[in-house]
Protein backbone atom coordinates (compact mmCIF):
# COMPACT_ATOMS: atom_id res chain seq x y z
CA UNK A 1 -33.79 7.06 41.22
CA UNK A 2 -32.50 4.46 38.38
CA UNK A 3 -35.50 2.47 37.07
CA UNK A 4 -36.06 -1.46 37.87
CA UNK A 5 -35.76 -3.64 36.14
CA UNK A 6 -36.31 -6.79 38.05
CA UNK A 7 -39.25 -6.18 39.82
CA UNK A 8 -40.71 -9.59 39.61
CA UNK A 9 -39.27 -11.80 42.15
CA UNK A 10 -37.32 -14.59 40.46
CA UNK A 11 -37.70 -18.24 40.81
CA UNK A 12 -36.42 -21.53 40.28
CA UNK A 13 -38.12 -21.94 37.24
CA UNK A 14 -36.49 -18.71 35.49
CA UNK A 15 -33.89 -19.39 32.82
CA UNK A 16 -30.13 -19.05 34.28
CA UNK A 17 -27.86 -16.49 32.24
CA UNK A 18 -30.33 -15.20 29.78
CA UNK A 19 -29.39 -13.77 26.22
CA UNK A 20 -25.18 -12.83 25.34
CA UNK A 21 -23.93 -14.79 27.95
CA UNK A 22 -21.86 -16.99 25.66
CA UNK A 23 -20.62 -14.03 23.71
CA UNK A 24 -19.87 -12.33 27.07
CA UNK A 25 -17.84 -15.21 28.31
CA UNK A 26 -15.68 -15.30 24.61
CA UNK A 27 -14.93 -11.64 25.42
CA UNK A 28 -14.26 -11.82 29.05
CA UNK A 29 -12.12 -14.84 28.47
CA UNK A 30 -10.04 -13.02 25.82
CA UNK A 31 -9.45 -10.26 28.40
CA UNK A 32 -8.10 -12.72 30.99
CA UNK A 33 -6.11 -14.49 28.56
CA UNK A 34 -7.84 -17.60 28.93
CA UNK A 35 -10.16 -18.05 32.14
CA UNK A 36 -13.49 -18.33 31.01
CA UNK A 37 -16.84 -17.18 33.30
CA UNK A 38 -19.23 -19.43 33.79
CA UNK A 39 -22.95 -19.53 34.67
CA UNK A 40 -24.10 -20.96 37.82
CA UNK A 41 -25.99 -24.09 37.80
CA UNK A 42 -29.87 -23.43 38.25
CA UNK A 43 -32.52 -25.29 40.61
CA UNK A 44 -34.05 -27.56 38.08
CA UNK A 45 -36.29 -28.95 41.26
CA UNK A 46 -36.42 -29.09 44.92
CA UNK A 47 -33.35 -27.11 46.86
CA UNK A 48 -31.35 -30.37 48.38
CA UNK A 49 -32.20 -30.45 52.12
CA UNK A 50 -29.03 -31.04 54.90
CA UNK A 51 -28.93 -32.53 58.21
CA UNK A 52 -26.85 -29.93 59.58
CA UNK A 53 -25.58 -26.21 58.79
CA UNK A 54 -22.55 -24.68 61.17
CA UNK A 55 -22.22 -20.77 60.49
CA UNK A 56 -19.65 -18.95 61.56
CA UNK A 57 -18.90 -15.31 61.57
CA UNK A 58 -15.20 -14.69 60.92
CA UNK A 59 -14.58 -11.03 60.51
CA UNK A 60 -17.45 -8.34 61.51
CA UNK A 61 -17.01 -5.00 63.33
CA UNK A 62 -16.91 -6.37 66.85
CA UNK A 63 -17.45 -9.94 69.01
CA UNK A 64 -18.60 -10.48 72.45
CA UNK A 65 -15.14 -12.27 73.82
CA UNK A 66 -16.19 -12.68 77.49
CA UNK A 67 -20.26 -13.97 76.93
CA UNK A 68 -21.12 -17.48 77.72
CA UNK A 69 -23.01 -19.33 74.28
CA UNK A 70 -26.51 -20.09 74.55
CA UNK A 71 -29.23 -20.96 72.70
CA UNK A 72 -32.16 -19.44 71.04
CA UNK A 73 -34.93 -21.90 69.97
CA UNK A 74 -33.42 -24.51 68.52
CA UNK A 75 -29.95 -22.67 67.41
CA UNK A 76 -26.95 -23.11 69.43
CA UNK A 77 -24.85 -19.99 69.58
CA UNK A 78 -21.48 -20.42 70.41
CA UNK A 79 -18.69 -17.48 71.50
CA UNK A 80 -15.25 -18.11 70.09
CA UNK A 81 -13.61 -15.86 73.20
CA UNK A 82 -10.12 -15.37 73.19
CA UNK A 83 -8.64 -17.98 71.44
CA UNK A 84 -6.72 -18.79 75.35
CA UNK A 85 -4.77 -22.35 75.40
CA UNK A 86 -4.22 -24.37 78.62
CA UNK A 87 -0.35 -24.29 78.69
CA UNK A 88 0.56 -20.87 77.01
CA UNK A 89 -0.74 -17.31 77.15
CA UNK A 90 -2.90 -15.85 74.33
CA UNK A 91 -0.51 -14.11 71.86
CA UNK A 92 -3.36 -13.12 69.55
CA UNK A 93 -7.10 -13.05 68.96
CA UNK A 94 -10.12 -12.52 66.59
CA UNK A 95 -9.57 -9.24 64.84
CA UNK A 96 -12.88 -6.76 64.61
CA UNK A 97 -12.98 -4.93 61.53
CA UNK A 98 -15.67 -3.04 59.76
CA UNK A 99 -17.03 -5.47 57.13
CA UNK A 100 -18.40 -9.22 56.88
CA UNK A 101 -17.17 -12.86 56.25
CA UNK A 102 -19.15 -15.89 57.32
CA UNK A 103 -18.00 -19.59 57.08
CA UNK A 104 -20.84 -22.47 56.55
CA UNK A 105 -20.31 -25.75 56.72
CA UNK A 106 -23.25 -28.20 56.22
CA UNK A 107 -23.47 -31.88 56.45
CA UNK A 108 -25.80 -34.27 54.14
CA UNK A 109 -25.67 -37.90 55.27
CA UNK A 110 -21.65 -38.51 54.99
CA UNK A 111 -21.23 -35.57 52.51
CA UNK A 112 -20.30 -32.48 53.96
CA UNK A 113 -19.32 -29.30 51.84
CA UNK A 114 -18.21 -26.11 53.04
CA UNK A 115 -17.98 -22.54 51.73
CA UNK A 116 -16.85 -18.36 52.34
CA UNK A 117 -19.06 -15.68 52.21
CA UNK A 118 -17.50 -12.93 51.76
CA UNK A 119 -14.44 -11.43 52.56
CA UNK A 120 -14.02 -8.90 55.28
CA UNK A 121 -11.92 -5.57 55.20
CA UNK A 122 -8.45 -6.65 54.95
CA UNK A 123 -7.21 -9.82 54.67
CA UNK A 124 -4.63 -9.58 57.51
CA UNK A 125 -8.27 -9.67 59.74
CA UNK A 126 -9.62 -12.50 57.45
CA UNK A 127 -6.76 -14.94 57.18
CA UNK A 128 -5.88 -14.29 60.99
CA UNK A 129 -8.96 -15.20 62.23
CA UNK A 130 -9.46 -18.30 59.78
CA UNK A 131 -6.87 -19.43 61.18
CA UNK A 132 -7.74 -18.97 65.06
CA UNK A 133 -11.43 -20.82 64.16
CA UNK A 134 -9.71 -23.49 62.81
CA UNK A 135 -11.24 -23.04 59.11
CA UNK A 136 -9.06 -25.36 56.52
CA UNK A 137 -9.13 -23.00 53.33
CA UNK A 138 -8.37 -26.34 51.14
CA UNK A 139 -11.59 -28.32 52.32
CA UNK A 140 -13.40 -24.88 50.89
CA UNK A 141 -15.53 -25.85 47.91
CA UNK A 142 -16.86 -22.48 47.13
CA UNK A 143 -16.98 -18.81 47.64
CA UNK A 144 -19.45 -16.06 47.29
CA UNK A 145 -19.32 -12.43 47.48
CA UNK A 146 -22.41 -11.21 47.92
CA UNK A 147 -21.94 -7.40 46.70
CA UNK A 148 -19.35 -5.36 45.09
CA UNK A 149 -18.65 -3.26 48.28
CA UNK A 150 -14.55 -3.21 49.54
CA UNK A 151 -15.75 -4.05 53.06
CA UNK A 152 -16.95 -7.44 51.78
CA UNK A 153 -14.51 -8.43 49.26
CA UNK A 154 -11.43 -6.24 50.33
CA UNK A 155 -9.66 -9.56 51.88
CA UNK A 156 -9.95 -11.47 48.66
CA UNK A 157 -6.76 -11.24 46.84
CA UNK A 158 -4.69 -11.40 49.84
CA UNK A 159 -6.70 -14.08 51.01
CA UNK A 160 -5.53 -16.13 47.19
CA UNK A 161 -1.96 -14.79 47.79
CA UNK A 162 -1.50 -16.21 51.54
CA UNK A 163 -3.37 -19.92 50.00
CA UNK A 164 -1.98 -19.31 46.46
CA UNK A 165 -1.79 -23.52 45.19
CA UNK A 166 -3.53 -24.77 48.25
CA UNK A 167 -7.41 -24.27 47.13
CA UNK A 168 -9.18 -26.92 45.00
CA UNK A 169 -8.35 -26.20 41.32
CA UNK A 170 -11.40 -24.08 39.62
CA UNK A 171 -12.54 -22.99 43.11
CA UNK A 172 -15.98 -21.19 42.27
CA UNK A 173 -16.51 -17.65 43.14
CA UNK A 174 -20.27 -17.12 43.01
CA UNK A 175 -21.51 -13.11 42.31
CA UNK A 176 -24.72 -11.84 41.27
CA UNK A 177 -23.88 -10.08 37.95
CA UNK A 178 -21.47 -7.59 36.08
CA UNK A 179 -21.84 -4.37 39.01
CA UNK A 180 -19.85 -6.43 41.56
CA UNK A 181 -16.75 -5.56 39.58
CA UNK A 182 -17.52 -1.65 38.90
CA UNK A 183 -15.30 0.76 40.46
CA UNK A 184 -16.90 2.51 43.63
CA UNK A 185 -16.71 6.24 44.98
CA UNK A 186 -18.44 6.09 48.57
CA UNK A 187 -20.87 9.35 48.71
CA UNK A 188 -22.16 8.55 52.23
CA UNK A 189 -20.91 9.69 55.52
CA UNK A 190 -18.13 10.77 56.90
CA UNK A 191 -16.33 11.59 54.44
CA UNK A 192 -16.31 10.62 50.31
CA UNK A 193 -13.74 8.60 48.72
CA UNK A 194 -12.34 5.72 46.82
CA UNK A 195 -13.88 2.80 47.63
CA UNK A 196 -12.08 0.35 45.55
CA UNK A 197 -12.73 -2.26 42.60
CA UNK A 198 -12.49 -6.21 42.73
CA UNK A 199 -9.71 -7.02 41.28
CA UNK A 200 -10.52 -9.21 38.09
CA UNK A 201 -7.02 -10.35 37.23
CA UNK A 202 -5.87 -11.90 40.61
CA UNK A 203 -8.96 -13.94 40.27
CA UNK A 204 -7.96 -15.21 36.73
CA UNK A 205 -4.32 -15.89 38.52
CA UNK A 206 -5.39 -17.50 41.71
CA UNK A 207 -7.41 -19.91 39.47
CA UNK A 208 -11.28 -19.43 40.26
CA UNK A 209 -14.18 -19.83 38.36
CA UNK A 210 -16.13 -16.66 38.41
CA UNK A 211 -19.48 -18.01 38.22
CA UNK A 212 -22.76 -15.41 37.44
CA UNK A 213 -25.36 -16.61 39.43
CA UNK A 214 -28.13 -13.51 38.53
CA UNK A 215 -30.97 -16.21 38.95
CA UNK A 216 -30.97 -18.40 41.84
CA UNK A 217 -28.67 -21.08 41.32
CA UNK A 218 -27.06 -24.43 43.61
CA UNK A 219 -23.69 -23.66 45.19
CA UNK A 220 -21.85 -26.95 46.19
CA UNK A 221 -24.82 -29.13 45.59
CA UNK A 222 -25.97 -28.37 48.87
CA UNK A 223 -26.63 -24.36 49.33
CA UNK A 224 -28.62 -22.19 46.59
CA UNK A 225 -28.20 -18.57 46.08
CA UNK A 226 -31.28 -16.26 45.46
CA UNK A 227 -30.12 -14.67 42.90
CA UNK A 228 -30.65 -11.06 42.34
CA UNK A 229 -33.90 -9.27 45.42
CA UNK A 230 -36.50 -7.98 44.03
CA UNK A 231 -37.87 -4.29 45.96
CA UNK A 232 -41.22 -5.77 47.33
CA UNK A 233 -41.46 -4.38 50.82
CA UNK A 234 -41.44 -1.39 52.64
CA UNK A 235 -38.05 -1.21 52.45
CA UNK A 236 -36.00 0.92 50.26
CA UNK A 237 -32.81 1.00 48.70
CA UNK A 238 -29.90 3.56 50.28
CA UNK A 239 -27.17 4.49 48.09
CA UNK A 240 -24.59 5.26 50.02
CA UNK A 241 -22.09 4.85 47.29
CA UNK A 242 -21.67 5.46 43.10
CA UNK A 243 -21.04 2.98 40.28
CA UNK A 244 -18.20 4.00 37.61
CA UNK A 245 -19.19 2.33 34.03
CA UNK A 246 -16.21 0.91 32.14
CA UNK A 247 -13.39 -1.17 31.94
CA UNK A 248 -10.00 -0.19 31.61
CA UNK A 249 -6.26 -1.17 32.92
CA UNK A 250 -7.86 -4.93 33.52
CA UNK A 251 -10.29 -3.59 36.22
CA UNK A 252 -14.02 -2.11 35.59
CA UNK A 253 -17.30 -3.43 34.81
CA UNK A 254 -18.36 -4.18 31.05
CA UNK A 255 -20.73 -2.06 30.07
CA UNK A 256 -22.90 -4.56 27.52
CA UNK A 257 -23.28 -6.34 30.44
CA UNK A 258 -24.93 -4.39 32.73
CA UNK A 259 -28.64 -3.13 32.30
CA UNK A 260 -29.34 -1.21 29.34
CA UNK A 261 -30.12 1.90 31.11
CA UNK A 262 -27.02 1.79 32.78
CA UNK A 263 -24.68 1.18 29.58
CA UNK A 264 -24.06 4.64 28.57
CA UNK A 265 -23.57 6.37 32.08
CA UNK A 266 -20.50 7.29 33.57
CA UNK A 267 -21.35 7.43 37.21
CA UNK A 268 -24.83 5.98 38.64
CA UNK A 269 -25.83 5.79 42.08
CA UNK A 270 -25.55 2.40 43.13
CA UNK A 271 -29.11 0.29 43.79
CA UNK A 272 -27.02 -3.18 44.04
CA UNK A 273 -29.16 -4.67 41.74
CA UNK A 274 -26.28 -7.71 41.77
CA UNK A 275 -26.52 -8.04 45.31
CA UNK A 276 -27.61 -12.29 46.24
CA UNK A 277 -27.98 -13.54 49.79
CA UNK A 278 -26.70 -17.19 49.97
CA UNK A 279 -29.44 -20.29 51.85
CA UNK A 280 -29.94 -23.96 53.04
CA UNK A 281 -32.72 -25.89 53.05
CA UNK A 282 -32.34 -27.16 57.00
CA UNK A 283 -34.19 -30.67 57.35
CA UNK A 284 -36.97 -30.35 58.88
CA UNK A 285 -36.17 -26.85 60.25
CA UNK A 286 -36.55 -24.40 57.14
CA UNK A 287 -34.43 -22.11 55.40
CA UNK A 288 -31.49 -20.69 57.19
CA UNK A 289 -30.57 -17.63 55.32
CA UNK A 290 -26.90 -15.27 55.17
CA UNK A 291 -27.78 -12.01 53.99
CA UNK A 292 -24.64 -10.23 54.16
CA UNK A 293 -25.78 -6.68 54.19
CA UNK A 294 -29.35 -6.92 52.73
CA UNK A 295 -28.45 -3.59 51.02
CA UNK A 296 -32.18 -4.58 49.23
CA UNK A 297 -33.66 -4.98 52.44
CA UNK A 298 -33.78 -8.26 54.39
CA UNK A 299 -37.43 -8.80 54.18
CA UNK A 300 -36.83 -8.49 49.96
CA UNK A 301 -34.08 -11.26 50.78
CA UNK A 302 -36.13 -13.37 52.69
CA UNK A 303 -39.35 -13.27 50.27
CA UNK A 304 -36.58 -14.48 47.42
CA UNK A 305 -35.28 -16.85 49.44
CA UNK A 306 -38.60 -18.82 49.82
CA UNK A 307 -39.44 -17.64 45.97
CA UNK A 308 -36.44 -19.33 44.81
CA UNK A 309 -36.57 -22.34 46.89
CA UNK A 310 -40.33 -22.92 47.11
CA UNK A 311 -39.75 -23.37 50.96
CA UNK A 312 -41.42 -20.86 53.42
CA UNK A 313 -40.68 -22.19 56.23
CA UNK A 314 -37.48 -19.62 57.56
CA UNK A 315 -35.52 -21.25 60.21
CA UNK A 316 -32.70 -18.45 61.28
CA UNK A 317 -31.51 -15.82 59.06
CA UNK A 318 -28.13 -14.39 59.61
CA UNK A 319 -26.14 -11.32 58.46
CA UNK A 320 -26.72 -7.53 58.45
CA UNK A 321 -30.10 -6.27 57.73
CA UNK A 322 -29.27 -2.61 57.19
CA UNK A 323 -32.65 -1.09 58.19
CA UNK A 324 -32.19 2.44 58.03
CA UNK A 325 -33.87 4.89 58.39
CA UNK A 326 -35.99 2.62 59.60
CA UNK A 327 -36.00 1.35 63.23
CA UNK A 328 -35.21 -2.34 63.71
CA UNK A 329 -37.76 -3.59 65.70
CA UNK A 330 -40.17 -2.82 62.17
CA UNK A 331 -38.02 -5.41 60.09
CA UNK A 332 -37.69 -8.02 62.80
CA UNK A 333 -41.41 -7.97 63.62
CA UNK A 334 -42.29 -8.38 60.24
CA UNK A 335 -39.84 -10.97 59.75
CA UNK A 336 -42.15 -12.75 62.12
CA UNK A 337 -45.16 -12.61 60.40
């Protein structure tokens, strides 16, 4: 088991991109002949509260096409179905896919801002069912990828390719630190393998802004992410994949900027010590929280969610919450306590 280093849950008043980051960015920028990282903007105050937060999930590993929406408390769920129109038959419909991408779109007065978290499997599942739900990419003002793990950013670049000069210019891409662009072997069951690396050169051509947001930072002036979960809870952290350390043929993860106990590996077990969960502050109603995966555990996410925002109030958290070996009625009756 690696050592942590970020045991103290971070909040808003923790300084963004610490020591080297400047340096780091000179270097990185070299590599990518130009395109500079940036640091996320941090919460200097308050989290901005909205009127109104739509989430949608847009690839996952299956949907309920023939159940009526409902709703729970105060949140309206809606079922997409099959996509049917009233003067042609269906010729397609949402594709299921092992993996994540949610869609938020939030509402302040007349501002509204919208944004992609994560990026599914395969982008042929991803820009299909963007499509279907009626998701402009151009009105998209920014994206996060909450971990370095294929199954949430394996869409990306084909995602850039199939809206290549239709984004806004400098479209953000929000991650939690360095690990999100190691290269992965996946260790756990069935079977081991290759499980990919994010690409760091078709983000340089598509345009973005890789943004580090390690501490908890605004996204679009109206969401925040938490910035990297501390292990506080129960919970513990399953590996079921490796980290390789290095850079090489444009892909890879810099070692200098990864924990110092990590710099001179070769192959570490991954803790996802980069993984961030992105939040609004719902007026009135609390937090609502996308956890992605909550690799960390989602009552770790939750705790920095309210750390970072100074808001405890938790209106609806959405995502995976990954709570094995443990069974899942333990998380969601602690979640409410």
């Amino acid at each position: 088991m690696l050592s942590e280093p970020h045991k103290k849950i971070i909040d808003r008043r923790d300084v963004l991109c610490g020591g080297g980051a400047f340096a780091f960015g000179i270097l990185v920028a070299s590599l990518l002949r130009g395109s500079k990282p940036v640091c996320a903007q941090p919460i200097a105050s308050a989290v901005p509260e909205v009127d109104r937060v739509a989430v949608r999930v847009v690839t996952d590993s299956y949907q309920f096409a023939v159940v009526a929406g409902k709703k729970t408390g105060d949140v309206d769920v809606q079922h997409f179905g099959w996509g049917l129109s009233v003067d042609k038959p269906p010729d397609r419909t949402l594709i299921s896919e092992f993996g994540l991408s949610m869609h938020a779109q939030s509402s302040r007065g007349d501002e509204t801002r919208s944004l992609l978290m994560d990026f599914g499997f395969t982008d042929g599942a991803l820009n299909n069912n963007l499509d279907l739900l009626g998701i402009d990419p151009t009105e998209l003002d920014a994206l996060v990828l909450s971990h370095g793990h294929y199954d949430h950013f394996g869409g990306l670049v084909g995602f850039l390719r199939a809206n290549s000069g239709k984004l806004k210019p400098k479209l953000p891409l929000y991650i939690g630190g360095e690990e999100c662009f190691c290269a992965r072997e996946w260790v756990g069951p069935p079977v081991s393998g290759n499980f990919g690396v994010l690409n760091r050169q078709a983000l340089e051509q598509h345009d973005l802004t890789v943004t580090y947001a390690e501490r908890p930072s605004l996204v679009a002036d109206h969401a925040f992410t938490t910035g990297q979960i501390g292990l506080h809870s129960f919970e513990k952290v399953l590996s079921p994949s490796t980290m390789k350390i290095g850079f090489g043929d444009g892909v890879g993860c810099f070692p200098r900027k990864l924990p110092q106990e990590e710099q001179t590996k070769a192959m570490i077990p991954d803790q996802f010590q980069h993984e961030l969960a992105t939040a609004f502050n719902l007026k009135e109603r609390g937090l609502v929280i996308l956890t992605a995966c909550s690799h960390r555990g989602v009552i770790n996410t939750v705790k920095q969610a309210q750390a970072a925002s100074g808001v405890a109030k938790v209106h609806a958290v959405v995502g995976g919450f990954h709570p094995a070996p443990y069974p899942d009625d333990s998380c969601v009756r602690r979640l409410r306590r």
